[in-house]
Protein backbone atom coordinates (compact mmCIF):
# COMPACT_ATOMS: atom_id res chain seq x y z
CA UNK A 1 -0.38 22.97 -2.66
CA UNK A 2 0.94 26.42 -1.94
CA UNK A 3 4.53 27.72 -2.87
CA UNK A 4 7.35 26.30 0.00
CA UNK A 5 4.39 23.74 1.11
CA UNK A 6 6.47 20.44 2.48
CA UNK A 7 4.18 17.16 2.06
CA UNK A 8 6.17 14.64 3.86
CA UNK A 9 6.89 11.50 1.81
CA UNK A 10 7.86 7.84 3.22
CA UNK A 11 11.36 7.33 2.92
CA UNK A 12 11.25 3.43 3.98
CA UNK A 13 9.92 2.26 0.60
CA UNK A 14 11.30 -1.21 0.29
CA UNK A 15 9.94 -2.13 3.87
CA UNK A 16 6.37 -0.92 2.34
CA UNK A 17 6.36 -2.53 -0.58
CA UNK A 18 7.07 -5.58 1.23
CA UNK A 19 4.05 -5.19 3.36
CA UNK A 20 1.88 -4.82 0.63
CA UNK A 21 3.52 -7.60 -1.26
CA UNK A 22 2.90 -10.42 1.75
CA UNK A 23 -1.01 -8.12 2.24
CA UNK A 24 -2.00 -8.80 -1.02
CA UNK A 25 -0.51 -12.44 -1.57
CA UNK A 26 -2.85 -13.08 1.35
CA UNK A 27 -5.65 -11.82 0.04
CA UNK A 28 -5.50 -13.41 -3.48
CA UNK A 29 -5.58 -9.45 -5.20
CA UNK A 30 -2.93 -7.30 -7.11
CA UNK A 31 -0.74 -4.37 -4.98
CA UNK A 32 -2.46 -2.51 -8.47
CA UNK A 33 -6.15 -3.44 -6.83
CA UNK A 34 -5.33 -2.44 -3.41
CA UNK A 35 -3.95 0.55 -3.62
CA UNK A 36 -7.13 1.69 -6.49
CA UNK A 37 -9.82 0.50 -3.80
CA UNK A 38 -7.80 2.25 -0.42
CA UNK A 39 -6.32 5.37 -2.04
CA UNK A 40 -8.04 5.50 -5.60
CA UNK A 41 -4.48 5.64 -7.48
CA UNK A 42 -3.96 5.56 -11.16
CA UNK A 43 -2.99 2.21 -12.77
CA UNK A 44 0.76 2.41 -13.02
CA UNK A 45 1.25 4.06 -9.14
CA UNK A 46 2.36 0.84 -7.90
CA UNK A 47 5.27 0.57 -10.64
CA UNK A 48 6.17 4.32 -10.15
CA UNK A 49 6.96 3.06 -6.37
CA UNK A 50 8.26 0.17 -7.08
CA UNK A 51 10.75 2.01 -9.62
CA UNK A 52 11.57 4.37 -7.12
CA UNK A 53 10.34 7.67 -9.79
CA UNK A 54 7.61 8.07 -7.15
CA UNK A 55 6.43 7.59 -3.04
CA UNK A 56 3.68 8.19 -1.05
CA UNK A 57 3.10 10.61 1.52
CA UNK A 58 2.55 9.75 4.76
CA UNK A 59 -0.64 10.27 4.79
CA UNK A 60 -1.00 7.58 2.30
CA UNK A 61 1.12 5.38 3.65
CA UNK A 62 -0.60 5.48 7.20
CA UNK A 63 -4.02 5.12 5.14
CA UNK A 64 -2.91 1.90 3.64
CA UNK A 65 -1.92 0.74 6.81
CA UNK A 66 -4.92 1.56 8.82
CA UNK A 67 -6.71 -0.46 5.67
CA UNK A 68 -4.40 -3.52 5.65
CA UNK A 69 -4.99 -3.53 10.19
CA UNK A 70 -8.42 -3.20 9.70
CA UNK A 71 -8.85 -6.18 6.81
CA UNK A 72 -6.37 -8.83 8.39
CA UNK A 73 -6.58 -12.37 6.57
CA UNK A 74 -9.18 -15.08 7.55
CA UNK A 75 -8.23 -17.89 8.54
CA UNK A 76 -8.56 -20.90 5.62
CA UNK A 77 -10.42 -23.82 6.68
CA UNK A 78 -6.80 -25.72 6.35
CA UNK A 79 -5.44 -22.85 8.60
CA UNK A 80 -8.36 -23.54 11.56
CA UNK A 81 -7.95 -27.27 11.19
């Protein structure tokens, strides 16, 4: 990143988080597990957002997204009955 570079960041974080809450309750896995196989973050990212010391950048956030659209929940056998 160069001197006076902007990287846009996402300022509707509690909306996200929700997302990704009710995403990964669906899917049986951790917001921690998701974002490590989508975006390869650290452990700990998802508590630095969550805590509000850190956000993602759009890019990010439209990456998860895209991942979470493209990876939708199947249907349970209760759910088709």
């Amino acid at each position: 990143m160069h001197e006076g570079e902007f990287i846009p960041t996402f300022a509707h974080m509690e909306q996200f988080i929700r997302e990704i809450e009710a995403y990964t309750a669906l899917h049986c896995i951790s917001p921690q597990k998701l974002l490590r196989e989508v975006i390869a973050a650290p452990w700990g990212q998802w508590q630095k957002w969550k805590d509000g010391t850190s956000s993602p950048t759009m890019r990010i956030v439209d990456k998860i997204r895209d991942h979470m659209a493209k990876h939708p929940a199947s249907p349970t056998s209760e759910d088709a009955a």
